[in-house]
Protein backbone atom coordinates (compact mmCIF):
# COMPACT_ATOMS: atom_id res chain seq x y z
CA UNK A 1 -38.17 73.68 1.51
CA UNK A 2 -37.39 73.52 -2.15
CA UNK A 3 -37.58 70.63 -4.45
CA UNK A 4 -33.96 71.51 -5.49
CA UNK A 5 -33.23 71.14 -1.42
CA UNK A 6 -34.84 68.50 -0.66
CA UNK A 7 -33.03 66.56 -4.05
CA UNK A 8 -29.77 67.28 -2.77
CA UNK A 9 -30.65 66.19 0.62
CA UNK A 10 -31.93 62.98 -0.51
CA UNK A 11 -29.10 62.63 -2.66
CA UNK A 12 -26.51 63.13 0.60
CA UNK A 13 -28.87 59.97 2.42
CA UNK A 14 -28.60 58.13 -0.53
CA UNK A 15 -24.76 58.56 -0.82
CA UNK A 16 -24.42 57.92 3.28
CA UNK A 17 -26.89 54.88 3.17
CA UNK A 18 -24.26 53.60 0.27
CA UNK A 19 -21.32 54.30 2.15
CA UNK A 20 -22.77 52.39 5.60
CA UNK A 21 -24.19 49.25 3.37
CA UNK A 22 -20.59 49.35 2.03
CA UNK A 23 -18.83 49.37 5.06
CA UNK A 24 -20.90 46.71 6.16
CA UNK A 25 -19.82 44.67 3.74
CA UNK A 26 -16.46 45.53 4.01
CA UNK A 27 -16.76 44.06 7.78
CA UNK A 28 -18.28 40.90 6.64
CA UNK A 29 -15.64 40.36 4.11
CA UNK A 30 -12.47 38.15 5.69
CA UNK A 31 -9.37 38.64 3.90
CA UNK A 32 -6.66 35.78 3.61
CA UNK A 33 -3.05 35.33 1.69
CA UNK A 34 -3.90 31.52 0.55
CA UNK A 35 -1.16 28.92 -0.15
CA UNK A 36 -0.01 25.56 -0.83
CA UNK A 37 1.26 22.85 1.21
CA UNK A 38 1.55 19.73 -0.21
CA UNK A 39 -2.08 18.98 -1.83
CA UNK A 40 -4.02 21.20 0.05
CA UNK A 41 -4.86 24.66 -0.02
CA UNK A 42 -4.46 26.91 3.28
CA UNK A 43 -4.78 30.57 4.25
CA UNK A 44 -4.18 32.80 7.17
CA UNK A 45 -4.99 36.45 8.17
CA UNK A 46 -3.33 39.01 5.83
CA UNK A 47 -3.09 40.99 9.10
CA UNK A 48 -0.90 38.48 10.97
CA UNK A 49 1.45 38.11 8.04
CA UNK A 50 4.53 40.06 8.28
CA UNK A 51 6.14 39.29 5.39
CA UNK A 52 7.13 36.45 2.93
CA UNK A 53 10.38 35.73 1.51
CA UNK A 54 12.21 33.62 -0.96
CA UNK A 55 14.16 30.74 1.19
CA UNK A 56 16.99 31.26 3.24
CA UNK A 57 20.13 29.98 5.25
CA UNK A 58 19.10 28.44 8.15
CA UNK A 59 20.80 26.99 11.06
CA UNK A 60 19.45 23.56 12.53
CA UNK A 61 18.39 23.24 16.23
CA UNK A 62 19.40 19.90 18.88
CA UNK A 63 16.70 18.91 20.79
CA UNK A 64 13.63 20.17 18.94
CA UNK A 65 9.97 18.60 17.04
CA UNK A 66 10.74 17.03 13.99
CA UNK A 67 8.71 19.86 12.25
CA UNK A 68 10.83 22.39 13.46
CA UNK A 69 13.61 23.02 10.75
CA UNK A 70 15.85 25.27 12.95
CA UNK A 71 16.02 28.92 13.13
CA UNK A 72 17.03 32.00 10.85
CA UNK A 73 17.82 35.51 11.02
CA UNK A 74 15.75 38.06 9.52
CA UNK A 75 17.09 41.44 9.96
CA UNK A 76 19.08 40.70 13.74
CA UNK A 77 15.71 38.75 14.96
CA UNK A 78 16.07 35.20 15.03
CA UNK A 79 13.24 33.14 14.43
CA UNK A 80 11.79 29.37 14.40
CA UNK A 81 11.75 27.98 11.17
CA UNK A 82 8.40 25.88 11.10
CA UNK A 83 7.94 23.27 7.96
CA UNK A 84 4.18 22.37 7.44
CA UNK A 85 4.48 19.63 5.38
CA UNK A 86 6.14 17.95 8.51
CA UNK A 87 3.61 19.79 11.28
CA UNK A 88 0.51 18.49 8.43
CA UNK A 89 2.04 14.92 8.14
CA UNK A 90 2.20 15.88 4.02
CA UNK A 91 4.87 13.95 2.06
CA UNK A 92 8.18 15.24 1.86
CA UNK A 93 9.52 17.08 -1.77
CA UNK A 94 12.81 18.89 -2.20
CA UNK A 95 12.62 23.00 -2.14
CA UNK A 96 11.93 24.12 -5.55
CA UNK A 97 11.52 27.90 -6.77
CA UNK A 98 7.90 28.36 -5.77
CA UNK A 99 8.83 27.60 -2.03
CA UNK A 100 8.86 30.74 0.30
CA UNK A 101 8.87 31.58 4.24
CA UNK A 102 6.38 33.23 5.17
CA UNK A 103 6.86 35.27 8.53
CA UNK A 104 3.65 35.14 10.67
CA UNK A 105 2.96 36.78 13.69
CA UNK A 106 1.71 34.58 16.46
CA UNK A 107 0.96 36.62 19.85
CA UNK A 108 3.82 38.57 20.35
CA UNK A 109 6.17 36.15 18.35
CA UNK A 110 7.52 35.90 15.04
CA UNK A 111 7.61 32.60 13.27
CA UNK A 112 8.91 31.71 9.86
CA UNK A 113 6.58 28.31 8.21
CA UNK A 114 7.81 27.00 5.19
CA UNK A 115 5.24 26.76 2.43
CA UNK A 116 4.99 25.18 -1.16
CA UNK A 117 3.84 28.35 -2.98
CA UNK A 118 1.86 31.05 -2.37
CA UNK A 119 -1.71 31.31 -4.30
CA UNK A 120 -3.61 34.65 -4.14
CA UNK A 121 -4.65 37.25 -1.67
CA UNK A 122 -8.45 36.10 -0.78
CA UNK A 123 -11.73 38.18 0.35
CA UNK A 124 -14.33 35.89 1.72
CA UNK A 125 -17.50 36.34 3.03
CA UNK A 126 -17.59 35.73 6.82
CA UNK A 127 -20.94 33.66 6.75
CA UNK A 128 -19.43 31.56 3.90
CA UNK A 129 -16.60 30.24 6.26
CA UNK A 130 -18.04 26.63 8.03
CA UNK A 131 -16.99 25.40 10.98
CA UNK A 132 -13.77 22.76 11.64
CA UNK A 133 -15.59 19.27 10.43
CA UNK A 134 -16.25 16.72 13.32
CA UNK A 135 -13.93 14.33 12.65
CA UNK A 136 -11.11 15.31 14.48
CA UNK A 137 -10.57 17.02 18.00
CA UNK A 138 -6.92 17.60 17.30
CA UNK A 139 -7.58 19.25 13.73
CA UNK A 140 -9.91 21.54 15.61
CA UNK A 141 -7.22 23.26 17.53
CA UNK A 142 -5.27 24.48 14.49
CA UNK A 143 -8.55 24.60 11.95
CA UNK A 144 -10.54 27.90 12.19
CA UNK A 145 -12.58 27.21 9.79
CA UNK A 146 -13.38 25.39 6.00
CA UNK A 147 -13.90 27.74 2.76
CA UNK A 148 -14.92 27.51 -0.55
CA UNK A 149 -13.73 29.69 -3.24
CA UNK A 150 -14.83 28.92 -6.62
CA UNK A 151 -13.99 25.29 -6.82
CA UNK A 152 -11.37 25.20 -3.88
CA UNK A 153 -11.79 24.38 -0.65
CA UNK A 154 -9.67 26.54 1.47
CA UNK A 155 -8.53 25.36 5.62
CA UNK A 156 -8.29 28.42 7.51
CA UNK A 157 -5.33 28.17 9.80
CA UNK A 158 -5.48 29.15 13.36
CA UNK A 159 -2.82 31.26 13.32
CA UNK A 160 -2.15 31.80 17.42
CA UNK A 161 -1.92 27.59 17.52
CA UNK A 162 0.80 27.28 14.38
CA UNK A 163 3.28 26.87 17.06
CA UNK A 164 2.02 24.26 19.21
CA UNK A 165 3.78 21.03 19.55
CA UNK A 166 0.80 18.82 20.60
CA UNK A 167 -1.05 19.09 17.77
């Protein structure tokens, strides 16, 4: 075999073993839409996100958890209307113009939670993300997980237990 064959054959390994180390990290890497609520910063799934939107009319519901605001129409689908500050036991503030709905996809349902403001699209390294701390059972049913991003620490939010009324 030529040298000239055998360059660009080592140059076609080289590019593939690239492109798998790449990949690799590309599965490692979780990505998150981060926001606020209250003093703390949270994220979820970009995935499960199905949209967010700037606040809208909503019509109050008899007989539901204090957290649960009512319900709203989005496009002929009416959905819950979840507020975290009430769900996290955060203090209460008025709506101001960083406050959105953000429509999350939980199982087969659509949910709209109310949120402070939004923060940044995240990419975090799957082995960075700790464990729920110890300190609370009831935590650990809605907290996937604790990360750090710069000088932030960042609750990931179980997304399929958002809508849960025992915790």
């Amino acid at each position: 075999m030529s040298n000239q064959l055998q360059n660009v054959i080592k140059q076609q390994q080289e590019q593939t073993d690239s492109l798998s180390d790449r990949e690799q990290k590309d599965e490692d890497i979780v990505q998150l839409v981060g926001f606020i609520v209250g003093n703390e910063e949270f994220a979820v799934p970009i995935l499960s996100i199905q949209e967010i939107i700037k606040p809208i009319e909503w019509t109050k519901v008899p007989f539901t958890d204090d957290f649960v605001l009512g319900v709203f129409n989005l496009r002929g689908n009416v959905l819950p209307l979840i507020d975290l500050r009430k769900k996290f036991n955060a203090p209460q503030a008025e709506f101001d113009d960083d406050v959105r709905f953000i429509v999350i996809k939980v199982g087969e349902e659509l949910a709209g939670f109310v949120i402070d403001r939004l923060t940044e699209a995240l990419r975090i390294e799957a082995n960075s993300i700790l464990p729920p701390p110890d300190a609370s059972m009831e935590r650990d049913a809605i907290i996937e997980g604790i990360a750090r991003k710069d000088d932030r620490i960042i609750t990931i939010l179980k997304i399929n237990s958002l809508l849960k009324t025992d915790n």
